[in-house]
Protein backbone atom coordinates (compact mmCIF):
# COMPACT_ATOMS: atom_id res chain seq x y z
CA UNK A 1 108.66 76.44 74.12
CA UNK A 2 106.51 79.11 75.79
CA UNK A 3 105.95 82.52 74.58
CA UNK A 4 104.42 85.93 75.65
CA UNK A 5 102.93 88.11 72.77
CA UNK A 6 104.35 91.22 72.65
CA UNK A 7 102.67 94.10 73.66
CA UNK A 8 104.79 97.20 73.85
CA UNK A 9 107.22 97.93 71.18
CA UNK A 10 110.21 97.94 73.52
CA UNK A 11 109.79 94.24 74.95
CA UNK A 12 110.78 91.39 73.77
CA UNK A 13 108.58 88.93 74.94
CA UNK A 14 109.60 85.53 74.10
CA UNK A 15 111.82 82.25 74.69
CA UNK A 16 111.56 80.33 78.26
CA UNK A 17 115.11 80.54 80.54
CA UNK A 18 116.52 77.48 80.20
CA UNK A 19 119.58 78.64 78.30
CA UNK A 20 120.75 81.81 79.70
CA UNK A 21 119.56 80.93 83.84
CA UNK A 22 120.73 77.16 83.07
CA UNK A 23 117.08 75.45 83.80
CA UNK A 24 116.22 71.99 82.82
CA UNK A 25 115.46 71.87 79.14
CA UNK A 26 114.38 67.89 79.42
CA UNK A 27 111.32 65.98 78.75
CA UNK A 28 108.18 68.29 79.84
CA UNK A 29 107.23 67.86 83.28
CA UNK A 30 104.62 69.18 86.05
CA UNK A 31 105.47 72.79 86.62
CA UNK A 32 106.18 74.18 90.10
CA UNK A 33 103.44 76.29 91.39
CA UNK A 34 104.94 78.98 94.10
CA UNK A 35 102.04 80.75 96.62
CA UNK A 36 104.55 83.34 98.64
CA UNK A 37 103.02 84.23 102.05
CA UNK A 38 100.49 87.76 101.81
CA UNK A 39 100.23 88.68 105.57
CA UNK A 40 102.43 91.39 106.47
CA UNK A 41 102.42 92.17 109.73
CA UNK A 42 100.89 95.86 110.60
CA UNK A 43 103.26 99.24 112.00
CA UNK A 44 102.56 100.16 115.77
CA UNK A 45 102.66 103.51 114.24
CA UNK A 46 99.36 103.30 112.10
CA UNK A 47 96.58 105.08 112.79
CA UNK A 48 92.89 103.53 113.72
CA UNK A 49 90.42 104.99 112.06
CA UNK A 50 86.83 105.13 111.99
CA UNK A 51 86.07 105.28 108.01
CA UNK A 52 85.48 102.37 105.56
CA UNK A 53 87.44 101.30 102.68
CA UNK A 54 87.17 99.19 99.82
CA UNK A 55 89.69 97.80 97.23
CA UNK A 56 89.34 98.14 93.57
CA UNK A 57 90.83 95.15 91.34
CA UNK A 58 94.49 96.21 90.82
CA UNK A 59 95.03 96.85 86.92
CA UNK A 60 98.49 95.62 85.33
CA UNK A 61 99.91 95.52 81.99
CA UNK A 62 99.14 92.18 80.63
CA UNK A 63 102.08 90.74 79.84
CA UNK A 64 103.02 91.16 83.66
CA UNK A 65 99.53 90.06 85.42
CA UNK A 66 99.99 86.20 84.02
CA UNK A 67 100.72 83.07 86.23
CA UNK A 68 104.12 82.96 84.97
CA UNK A 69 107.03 84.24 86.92
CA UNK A 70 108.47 87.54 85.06
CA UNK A 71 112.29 87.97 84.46
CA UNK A 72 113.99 90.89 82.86
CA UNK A 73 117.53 88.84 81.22
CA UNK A 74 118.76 92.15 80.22
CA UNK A 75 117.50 95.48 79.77
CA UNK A 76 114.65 95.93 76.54
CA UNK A 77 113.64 91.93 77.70
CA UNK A 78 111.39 90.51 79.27
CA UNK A 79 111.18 86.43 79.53
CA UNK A 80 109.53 83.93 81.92
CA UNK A 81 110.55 80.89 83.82
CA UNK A 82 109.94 77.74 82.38
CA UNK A 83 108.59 75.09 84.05
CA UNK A 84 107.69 77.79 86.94
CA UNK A 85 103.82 79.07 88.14
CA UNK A 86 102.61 81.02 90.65
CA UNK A 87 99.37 79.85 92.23
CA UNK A 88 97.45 83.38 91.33
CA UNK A 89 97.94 86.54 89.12
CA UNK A 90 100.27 89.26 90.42
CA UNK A 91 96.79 91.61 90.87
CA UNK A 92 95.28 88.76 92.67
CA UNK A 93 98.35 88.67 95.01
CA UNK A 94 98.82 92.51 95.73
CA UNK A 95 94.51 92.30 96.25
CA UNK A 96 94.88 89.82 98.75
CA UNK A 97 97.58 90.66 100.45
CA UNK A 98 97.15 94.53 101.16
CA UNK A 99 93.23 93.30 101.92
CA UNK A 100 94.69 91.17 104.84
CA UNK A 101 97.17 93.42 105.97
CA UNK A 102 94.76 95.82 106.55
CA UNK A 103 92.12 93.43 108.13
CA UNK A 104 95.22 91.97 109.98
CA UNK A 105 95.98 95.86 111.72
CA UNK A 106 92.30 96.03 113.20
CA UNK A 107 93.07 99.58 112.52
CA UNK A 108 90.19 100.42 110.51
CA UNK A 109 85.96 100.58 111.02
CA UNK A 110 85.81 98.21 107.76
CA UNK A 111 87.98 97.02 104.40
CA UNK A 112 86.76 95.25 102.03
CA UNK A 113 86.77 94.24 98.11
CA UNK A 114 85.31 96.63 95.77
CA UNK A 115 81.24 95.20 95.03
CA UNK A 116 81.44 93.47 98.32
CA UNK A 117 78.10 95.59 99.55
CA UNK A 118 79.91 97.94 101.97
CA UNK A 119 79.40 101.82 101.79
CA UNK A 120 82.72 102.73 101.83
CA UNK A 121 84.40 105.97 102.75
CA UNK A 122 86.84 105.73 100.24
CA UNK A 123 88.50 103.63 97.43
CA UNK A 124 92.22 102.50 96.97
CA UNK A 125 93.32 102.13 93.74
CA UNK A 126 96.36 99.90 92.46
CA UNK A 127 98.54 99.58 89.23
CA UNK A 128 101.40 97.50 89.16
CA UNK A 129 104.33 98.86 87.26
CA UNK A 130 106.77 96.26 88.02
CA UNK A 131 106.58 92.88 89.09
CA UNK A 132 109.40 90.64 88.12
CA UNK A 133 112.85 89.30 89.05
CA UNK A 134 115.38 91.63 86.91
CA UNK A 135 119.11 90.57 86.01
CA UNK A 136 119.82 93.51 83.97
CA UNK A 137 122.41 94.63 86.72
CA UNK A 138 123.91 91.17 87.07
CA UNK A 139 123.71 87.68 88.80
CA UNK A 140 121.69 86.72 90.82
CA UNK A 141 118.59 88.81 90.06
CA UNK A 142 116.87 91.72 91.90
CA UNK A 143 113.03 91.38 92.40
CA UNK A 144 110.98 94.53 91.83
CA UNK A 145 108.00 95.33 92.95
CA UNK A 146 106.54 98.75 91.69
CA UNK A 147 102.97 99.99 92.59
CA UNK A 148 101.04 103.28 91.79
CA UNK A 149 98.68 104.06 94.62
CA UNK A 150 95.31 106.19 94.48
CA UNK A 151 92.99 106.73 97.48
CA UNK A 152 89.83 108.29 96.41
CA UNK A 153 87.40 110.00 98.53
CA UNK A 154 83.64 108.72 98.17
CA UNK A 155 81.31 109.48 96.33
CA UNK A 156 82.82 112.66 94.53
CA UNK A 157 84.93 110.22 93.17
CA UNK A 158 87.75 112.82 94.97
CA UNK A 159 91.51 111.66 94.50
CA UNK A 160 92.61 112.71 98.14
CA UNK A 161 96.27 110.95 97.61
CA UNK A 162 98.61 109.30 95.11
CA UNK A 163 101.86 107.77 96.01
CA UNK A 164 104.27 105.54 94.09
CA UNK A 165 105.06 102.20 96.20
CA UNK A 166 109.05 100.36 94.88
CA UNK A 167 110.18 97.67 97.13
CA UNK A 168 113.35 95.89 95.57
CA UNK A 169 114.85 92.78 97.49
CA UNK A 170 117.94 91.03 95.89
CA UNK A 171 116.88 86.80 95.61
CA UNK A 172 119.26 84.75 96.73
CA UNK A 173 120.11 82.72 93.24
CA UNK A 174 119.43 82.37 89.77
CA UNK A 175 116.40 80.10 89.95
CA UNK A 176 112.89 80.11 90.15
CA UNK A 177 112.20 78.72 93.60
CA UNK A 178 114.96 81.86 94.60
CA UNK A 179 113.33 84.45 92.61
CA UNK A 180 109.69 83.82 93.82
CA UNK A 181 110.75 84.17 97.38
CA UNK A 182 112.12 87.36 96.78
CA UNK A 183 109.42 88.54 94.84
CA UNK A 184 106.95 87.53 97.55
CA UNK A 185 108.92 89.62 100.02
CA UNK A 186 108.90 92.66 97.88
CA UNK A 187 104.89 92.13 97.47
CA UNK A 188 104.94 92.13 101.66
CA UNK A 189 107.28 95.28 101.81
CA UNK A 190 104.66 96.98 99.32
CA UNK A 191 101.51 95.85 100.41
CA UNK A 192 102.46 97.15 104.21
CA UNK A 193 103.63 100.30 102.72
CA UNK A 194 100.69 100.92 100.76
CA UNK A 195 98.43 100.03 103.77
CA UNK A 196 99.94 102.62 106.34
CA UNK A 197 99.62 105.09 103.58
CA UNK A 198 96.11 104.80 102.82
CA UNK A 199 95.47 105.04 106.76
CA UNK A 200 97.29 108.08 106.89
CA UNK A 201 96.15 109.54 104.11
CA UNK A 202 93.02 108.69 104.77
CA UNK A 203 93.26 110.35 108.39
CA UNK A 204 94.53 113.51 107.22
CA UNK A 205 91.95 114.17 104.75
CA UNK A 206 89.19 113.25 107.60
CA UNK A 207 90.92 116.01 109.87
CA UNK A 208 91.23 118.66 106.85
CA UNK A 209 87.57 118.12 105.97
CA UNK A 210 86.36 118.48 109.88
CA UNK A 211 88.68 121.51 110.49
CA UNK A 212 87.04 123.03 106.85
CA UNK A 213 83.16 122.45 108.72
């Protein structure tokens, strides 16, 4: 029987899901290891700029940022999937996939992980708040995907922008295979959102600092 360790007083982080979402409790086997697609295609509407940015490591509460698929059974809960994987973290995902999107848009001089040796303009910073399939509102469950954005201007360390990013996409069924689909669409809704942001953003505080010269 798996278990998460609680770490805030108002979780309860315990027991896999094969009661209450009906999943194979059987012999042990192999678990299923999901990878959802990270590309999200870019918005004609972005701007191109000519500034660099790198990507700081997402931070997460632990008990969220684990291989295991999160599931909220009711509210006060939180649980996991037995038998279920995915094939990197949560902050791994969101790292990757708003790194591509971006690279994807050729909108932008340069992007880049954080330590990867570029001088970058600024730095985007991401927490994830939520990242897990919740029934608390009934069957089947809703994924949410909740994500605090920062873009800071370099090297004043200047927070130019901070926006809060919720995608939530209802998964078509109880099960894992269901709820990691939906969750990987939510991750594309966010990551896209988060990307055109920190263009714009970006571009506005360019054009306020050359109109201040």
């Amino acid at each position: 029987m798996m278990r998460l360790r609680s770490l805030l007083p108002a979780l309860l982080l315990a027991l896999p899901l094969a009661g209450c979402l009906g999943l194979d409790a059987g012999p042990r086997a192999s678990p299923t290891i999901y990878a959802p697609p990270l590309r999200a295609s870019p918005d004609p509407a972005w701007p191109t700029v000519a500034w660099s940015l790198s990507i700081a490591p997402p931070e997460a509460p632990r008990m969220l940022d684990l291989p295991r698929i999160a599931v909220i059974p009711e509210a006060g809960e939180l649980q996991v999937y037995k038998g279920a994987l995915w094939a990197d973290t949560p902050t791994q995902m969101l790292e990757d996939s708003v790194l591509y999107t971006l690279e994807d848009s050729g909108r932008i001089t340069a992007v880049a992980r954080q330590g990867s040796g570029i001088n970058a303009d600024y730095r985007l910073g991401l927490d994830i708040r939520h990242f897990e399939a919740d029934f608390s509102a009934g069957r089947p469950p809703t994924a949410v995907v909740e994500v605090q954005a920062r873009l800071m201007h370099l090297p004043e360390q200047q927070v130019v922008g901070s926006q809060a990013f919720r995608q939530t996409v209802p998964a078509a069924g109880d099960g894992a295979a269901q709820a990691a689909d939906a969750l990987g669409q939510a991750l594309r809704a966010t990551s896209r959102a988060i990307a055109g942001w920190a263009l714009a953003t970006g571009q506005a505080h360019q054009r306020e600092a050359h109109a201040a010269r």
